[in-house]
N, C-alpha and C. Protein backbone atom coordinates (compact mmCIF):
# COMPACT_ATOMS: atom_id res chain seq x y z
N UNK A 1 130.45 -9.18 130.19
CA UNK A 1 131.49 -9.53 131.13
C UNK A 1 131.02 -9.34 132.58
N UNK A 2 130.30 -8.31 132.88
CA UNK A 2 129.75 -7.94 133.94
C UNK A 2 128.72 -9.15 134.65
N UNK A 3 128.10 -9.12 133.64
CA UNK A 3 127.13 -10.51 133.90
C UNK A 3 127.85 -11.29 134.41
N UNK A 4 128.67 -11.97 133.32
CA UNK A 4 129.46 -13.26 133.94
C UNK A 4 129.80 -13.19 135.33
N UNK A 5 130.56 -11.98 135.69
CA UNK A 5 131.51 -11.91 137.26
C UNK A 5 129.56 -12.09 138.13
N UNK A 6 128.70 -12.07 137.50
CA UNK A 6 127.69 -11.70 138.67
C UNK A 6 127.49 -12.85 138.66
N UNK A 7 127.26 -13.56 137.57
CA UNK A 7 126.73 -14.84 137.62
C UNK A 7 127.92 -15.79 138.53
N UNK A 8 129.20 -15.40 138.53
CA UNK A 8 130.16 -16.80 139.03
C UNK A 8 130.10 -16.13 140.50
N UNK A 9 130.24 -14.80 140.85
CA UNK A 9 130.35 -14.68 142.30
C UNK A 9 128.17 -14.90 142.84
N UNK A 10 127.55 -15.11 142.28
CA UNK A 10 126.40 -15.64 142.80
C UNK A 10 126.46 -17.01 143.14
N UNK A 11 127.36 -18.28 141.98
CA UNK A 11 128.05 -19.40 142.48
C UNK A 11 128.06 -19.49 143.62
N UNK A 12 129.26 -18.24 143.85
CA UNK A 12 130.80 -18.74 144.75
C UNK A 12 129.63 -18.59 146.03
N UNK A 13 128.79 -17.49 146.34
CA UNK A 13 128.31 -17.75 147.62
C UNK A 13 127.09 -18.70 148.00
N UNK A 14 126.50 -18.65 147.08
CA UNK A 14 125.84 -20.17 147.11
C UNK A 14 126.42 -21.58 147.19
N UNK A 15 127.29 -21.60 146.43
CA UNK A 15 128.24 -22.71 146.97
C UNK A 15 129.30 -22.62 148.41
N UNK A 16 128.97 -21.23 148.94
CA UNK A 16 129.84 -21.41 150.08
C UNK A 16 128.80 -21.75 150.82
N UNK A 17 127.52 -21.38 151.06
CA UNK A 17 126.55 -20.57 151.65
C UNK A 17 125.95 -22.71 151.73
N UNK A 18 126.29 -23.45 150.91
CA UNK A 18 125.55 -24.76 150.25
C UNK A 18 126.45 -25.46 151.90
N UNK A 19 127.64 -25.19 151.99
CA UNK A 19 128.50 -25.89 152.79
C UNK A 19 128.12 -25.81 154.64
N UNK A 20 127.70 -24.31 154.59
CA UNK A 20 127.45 -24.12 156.00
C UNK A 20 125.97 -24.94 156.38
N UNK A 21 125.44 -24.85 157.25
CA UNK A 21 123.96 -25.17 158.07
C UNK A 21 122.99 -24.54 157.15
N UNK A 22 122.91 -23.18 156.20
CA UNK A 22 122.60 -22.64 154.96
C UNK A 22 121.68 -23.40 154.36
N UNK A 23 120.46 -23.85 154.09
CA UNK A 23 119.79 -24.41 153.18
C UNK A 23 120.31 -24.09 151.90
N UNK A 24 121.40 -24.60 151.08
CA UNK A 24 121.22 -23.72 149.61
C UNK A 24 121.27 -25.13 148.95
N UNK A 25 121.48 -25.20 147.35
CA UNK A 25 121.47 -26.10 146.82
C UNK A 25 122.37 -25.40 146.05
N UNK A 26 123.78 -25.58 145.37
CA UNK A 26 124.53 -25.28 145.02
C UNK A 26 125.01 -25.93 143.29
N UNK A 27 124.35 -27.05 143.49
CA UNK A 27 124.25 -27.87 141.95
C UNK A 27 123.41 -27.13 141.16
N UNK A 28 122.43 -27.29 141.90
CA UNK A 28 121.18 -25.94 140.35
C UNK A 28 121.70 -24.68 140.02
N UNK A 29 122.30 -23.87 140.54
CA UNK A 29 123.46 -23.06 140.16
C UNK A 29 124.34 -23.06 139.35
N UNK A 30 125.20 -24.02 139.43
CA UNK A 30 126.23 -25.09 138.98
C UNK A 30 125.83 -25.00 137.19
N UNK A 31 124.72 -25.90 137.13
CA UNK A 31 124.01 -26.56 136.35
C UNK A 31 123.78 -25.63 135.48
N UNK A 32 122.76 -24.86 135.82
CA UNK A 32 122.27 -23.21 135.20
C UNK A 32 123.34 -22.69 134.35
N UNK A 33 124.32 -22.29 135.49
CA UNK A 33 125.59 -21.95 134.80
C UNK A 33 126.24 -22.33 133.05
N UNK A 34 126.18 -23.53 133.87
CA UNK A 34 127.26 -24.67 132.85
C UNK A 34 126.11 -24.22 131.33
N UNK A 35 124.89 -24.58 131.62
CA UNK A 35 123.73 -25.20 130.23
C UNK A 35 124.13 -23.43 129.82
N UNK A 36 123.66 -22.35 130.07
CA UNK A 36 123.51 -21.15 129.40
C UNK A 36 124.80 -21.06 128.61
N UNK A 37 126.01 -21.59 129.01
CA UNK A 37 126.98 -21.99 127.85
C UNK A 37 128.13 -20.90 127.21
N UNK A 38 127.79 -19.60 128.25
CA UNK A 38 128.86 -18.65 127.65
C UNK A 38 130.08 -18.26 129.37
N UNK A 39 129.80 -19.45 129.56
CA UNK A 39 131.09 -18.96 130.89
C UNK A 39 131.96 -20.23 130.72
N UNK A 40 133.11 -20.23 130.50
CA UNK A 40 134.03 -21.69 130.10
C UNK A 40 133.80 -22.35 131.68
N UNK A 41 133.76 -23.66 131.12
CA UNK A 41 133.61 -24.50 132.42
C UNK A 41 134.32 -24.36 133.91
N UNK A 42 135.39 -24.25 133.19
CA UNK A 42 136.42 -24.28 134.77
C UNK A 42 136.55 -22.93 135.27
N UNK A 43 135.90 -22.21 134.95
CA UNK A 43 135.70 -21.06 135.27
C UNK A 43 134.74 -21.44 136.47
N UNK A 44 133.46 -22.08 136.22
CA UNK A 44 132.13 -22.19 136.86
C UNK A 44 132.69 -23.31 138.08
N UNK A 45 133.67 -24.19 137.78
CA UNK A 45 133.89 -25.39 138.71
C UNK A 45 135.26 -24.71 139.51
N UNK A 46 135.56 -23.92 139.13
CA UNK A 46 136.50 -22.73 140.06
C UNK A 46 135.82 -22.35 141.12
N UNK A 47 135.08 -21.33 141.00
CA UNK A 47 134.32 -20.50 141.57
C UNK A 47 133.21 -21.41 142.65
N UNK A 48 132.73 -22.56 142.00
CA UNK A 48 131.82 -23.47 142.95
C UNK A 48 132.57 -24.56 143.81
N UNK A 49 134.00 -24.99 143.16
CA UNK A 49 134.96 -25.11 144.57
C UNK A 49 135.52 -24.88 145.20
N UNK A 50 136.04 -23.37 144.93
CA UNK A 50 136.52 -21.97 146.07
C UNK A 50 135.34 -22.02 147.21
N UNK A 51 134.26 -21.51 146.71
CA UNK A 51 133.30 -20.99 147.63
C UNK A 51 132.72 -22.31 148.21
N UNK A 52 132.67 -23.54 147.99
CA UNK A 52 131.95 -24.66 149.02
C UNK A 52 132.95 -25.47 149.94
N UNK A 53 134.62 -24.93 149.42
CA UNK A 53 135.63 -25.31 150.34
C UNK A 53 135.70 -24.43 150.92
N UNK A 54 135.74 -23.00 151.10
CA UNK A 54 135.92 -22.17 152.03
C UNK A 54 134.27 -21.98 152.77
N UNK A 55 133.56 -22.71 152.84
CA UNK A 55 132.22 -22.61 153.18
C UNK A 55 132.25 -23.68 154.44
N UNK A 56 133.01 -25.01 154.15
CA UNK A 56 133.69 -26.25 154.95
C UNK A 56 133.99 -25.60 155.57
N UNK A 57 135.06 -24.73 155.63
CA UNK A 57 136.00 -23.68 156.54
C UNK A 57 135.35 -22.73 157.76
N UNK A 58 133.94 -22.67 157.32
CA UNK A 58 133.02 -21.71 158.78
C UNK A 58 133.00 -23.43 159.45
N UNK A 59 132.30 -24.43 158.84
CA UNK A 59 131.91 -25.53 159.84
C UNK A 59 133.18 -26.06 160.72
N UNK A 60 134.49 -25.99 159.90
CA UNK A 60 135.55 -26.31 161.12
C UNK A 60 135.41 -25.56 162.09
N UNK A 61 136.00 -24.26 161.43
CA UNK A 61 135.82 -23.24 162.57
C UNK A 61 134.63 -22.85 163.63
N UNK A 62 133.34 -23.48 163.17
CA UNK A 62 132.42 -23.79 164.55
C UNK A 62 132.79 -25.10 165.24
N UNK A 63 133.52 -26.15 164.92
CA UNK A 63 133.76 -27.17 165.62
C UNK A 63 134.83 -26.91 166.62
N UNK A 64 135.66 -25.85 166.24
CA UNK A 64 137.35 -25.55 167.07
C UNK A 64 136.55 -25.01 168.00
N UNK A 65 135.27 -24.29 168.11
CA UNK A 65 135.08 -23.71 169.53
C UNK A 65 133.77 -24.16 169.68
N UNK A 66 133.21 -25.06 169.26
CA UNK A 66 131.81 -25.53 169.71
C UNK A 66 131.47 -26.95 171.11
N UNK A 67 132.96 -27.59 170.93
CA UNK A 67 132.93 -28.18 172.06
C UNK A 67 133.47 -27.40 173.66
N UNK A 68 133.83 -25.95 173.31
CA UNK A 68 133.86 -25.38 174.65
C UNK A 68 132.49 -25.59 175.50
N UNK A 69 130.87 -25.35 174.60
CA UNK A 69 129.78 -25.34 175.09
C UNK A 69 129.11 -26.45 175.28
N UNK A 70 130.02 -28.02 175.27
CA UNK A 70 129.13 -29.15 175.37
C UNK A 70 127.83 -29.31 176.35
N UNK A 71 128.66 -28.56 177.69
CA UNK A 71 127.97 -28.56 178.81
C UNK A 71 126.75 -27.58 179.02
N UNK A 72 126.52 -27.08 177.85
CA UNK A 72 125.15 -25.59 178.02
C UNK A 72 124.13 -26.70 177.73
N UNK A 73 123.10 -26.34 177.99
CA UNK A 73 121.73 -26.64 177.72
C UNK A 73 121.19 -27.16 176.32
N UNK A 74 121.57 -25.47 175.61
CA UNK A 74 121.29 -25.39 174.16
C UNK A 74 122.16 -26.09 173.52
N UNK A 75 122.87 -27.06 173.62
CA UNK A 75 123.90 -27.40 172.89
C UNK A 75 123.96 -28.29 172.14
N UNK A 76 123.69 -28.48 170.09
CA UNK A 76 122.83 -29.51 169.06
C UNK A 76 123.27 -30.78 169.52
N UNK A 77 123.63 -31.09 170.03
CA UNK A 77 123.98 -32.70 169.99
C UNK A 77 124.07 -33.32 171.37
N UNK A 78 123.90 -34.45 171.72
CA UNK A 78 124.03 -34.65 173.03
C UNK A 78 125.53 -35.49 172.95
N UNK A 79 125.83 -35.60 174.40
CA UNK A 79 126.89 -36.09 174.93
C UNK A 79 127.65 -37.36 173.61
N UNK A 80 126.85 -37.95 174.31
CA UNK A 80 126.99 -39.58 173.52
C UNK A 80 127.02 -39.22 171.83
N UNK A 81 125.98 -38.32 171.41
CA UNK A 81 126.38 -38.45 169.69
C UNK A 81 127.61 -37.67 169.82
N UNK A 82 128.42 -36.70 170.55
CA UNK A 82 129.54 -36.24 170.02
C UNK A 82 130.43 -37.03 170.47
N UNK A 83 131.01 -37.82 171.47
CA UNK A 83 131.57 -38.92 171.75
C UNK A 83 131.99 -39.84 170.58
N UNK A 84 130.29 -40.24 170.20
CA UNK A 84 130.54 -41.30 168.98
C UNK A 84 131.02 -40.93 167.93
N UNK A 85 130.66 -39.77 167.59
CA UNK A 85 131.37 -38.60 166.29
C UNK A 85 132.70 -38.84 166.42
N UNK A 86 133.20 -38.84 167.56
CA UNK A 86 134.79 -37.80 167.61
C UNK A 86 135.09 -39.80 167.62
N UNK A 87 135.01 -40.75 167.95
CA UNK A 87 135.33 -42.21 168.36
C UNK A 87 135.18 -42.14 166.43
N UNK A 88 134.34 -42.07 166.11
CA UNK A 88 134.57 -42.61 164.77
C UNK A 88 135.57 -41.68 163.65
N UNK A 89 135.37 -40.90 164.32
CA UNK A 89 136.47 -40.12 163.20
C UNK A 89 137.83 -40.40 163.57
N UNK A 90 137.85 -40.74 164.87
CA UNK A 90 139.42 -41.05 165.58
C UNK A 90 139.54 -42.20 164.57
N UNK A 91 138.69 -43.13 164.34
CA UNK A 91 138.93 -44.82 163.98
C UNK A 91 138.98 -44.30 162.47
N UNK A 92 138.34 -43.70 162.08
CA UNK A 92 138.37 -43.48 160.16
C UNK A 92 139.60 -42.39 159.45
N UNK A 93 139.54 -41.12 160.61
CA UNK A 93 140.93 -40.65 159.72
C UNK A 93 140.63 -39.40 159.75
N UNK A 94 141.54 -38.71 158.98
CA UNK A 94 141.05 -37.44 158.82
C UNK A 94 140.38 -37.45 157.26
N UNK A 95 141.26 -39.17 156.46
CA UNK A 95 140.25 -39.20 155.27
C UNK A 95 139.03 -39.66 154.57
N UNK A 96 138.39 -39.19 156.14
CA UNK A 96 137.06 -39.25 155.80
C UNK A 96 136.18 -37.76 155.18
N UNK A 97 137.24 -37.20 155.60
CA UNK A 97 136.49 -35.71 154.91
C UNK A 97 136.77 -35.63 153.03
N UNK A 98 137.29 -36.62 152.71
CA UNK A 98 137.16 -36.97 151.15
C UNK A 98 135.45 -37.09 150.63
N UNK A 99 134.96 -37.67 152.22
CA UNK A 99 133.40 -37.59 152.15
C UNK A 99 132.76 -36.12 151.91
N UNK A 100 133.68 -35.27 152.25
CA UNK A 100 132.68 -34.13 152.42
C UNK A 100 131.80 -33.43 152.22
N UNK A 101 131.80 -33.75 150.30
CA UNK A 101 131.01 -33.39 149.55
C UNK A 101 129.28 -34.18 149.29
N UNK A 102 129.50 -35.17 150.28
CA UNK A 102 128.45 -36.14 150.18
C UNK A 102 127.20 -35.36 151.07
N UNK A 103 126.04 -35.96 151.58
CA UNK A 103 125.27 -35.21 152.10
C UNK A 103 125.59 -35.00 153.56
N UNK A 104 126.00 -35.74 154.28
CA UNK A 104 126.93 -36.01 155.99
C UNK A 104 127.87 -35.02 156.06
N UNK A 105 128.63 -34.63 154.74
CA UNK A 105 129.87 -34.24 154.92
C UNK A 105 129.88 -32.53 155.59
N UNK A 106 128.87 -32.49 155.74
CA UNK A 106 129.06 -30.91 156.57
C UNK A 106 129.32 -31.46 157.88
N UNK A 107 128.95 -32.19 158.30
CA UNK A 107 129.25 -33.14 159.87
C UNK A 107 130.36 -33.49 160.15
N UNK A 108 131.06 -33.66 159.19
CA UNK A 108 132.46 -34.69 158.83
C UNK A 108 133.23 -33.05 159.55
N UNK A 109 133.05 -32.00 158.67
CA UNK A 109 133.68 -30.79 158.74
C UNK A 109 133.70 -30.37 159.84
N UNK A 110 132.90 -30.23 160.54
CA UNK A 110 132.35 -29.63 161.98
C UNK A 110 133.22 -30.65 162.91
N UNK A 111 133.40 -32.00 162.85
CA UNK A 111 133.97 -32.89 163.65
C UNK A 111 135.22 -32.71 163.04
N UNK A 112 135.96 -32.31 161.75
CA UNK A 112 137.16 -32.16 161.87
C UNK A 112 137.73 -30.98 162.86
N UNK A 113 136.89 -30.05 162.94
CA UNK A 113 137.49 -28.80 163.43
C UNK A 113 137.62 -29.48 165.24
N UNK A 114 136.75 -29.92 165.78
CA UNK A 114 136.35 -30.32 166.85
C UNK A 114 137.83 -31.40 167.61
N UNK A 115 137.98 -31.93 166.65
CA UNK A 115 139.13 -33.07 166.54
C UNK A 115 140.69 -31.91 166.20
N UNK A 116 140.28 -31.17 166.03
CA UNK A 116 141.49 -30.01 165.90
C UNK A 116 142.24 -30.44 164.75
N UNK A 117 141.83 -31.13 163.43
CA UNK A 117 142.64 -31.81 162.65
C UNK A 117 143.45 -30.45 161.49
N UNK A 118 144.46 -30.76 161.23
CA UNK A 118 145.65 -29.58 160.77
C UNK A 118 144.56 -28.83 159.55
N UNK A 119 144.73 -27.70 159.88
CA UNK A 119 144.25 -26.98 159.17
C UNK A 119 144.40 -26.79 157.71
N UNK A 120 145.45 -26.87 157.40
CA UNK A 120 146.27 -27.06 155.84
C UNK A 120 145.62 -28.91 155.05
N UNK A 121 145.82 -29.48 156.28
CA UNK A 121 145.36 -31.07 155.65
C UNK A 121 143.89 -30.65 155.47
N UNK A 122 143.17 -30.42 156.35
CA UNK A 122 141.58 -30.20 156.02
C UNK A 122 141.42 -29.59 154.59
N UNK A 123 141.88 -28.27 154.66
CA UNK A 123 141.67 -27.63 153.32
C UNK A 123 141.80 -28.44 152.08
N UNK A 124 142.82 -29.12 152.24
CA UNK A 124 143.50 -29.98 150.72
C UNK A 124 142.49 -30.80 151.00
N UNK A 125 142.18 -31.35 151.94
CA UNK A 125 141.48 -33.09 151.63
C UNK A 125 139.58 -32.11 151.07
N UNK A 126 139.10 -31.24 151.87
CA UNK A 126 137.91 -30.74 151.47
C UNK A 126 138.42 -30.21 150.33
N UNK A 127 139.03 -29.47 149.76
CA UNK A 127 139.48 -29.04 148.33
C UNK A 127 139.07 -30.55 147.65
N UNK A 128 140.16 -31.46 147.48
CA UNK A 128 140.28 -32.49 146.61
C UNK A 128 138.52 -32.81 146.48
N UNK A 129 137.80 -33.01 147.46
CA UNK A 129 136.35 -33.79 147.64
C UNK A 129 135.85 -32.67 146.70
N UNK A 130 135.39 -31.46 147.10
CA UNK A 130 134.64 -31.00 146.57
C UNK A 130 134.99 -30.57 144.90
N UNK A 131 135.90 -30.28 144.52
CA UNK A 131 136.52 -30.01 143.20
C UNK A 131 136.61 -31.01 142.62
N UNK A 132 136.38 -32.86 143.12
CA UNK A 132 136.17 -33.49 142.22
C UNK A 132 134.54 -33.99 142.13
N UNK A 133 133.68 -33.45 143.10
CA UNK A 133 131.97 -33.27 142.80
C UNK A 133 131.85 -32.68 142.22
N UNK A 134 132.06 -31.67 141.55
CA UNK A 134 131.92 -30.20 140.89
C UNK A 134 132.47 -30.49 139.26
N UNK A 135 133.32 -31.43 139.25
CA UNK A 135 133.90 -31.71 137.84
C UNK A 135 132.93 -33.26 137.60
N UNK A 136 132.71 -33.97 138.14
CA UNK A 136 131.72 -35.13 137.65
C UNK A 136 130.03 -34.57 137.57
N UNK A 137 129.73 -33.49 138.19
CA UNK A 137 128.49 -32.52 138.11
C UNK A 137 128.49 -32.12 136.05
N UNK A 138 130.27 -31.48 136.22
CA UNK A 138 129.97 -30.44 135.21
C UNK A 138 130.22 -31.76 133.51
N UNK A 139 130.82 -32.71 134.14
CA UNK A 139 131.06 -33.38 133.42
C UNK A 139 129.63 -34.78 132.94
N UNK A 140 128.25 -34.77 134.07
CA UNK A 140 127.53 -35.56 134.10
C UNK A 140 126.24 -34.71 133.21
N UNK A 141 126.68 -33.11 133.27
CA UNK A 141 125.98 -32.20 132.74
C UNK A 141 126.25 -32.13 131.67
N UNK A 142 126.97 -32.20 131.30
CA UNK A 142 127.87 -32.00 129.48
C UNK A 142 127.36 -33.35 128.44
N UNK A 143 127.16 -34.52 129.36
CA UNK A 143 126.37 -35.71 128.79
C UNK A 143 125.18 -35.71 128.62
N UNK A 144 124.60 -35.05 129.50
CA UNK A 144 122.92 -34.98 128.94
C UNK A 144 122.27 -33.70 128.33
N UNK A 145 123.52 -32.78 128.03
CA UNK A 145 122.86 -31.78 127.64
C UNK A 145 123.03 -31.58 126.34
């Protein structure tokens, strides 16, 4: 039992840890999980969409205060790409963060926070994205294994 809680909270922060700027890879985890075969699934697709939606949740929250510093030096992006960022997300929605789970979608996150988009909608729409990557993962895994 012990194992298990180690093995799903090693998930949860790798899959949070997958969401931020973090190099992680959060599927081979995932994967690992699922094949060794003694943790019930939704257990594993719990735990890896808790922790990569609340992982979304640091990148808003660097976007709510990252355009205070447009004007510093050090600051990742220039003028014009955050312009075009915030112009296209104005034109696409806030449901573009359905993308989130895609490889962009940490960008998507960072520009929602930036765009100040409702905090409660973000969560649900990054919830819905990532909890349904995590179930076609566990479900694309269950076919070839």
């Amino acid at each position: 039992m012990w194992e298990d809680i180690l093995a799903l909270s090693g998930l949860f922060i790798v899959a949070f840890g997958a969401a931020t700027i973090l190099p992680f890879q959060s599927e081979i985890v995932f994967v690992a999980l699922q094949l060794r075969g003694d943790i019930p699934v939704l257990e594993i697709i719990l735990f890896a969409s808790v922790g990569n939606t609340l992982g979304s949740g640091v990148n808003y929250a660097l976007g709510r205060v990252i355009e205070h510093y447009r004007d510093r030096r050090w600051f990742p992006v220039s003028e014009s790409q955050l312009e075009r960022a915030q112009n296209w997300y104005s034109k696409y929605g806030v449901w573009t963060l359905l993308l989130s789970w895609a490889p962009l979608g940490d960008a998507l996150t960072v520009v929602a926070g930036v765009m100040r988009t409702n905090v409660w909608l973000f969560f649900t729409l990054v919830a819905i994205s990532k909890t349904t990557r995590y179930i076609a993962l566990a479900w694309v895994t269950a076919q070839v294994s």
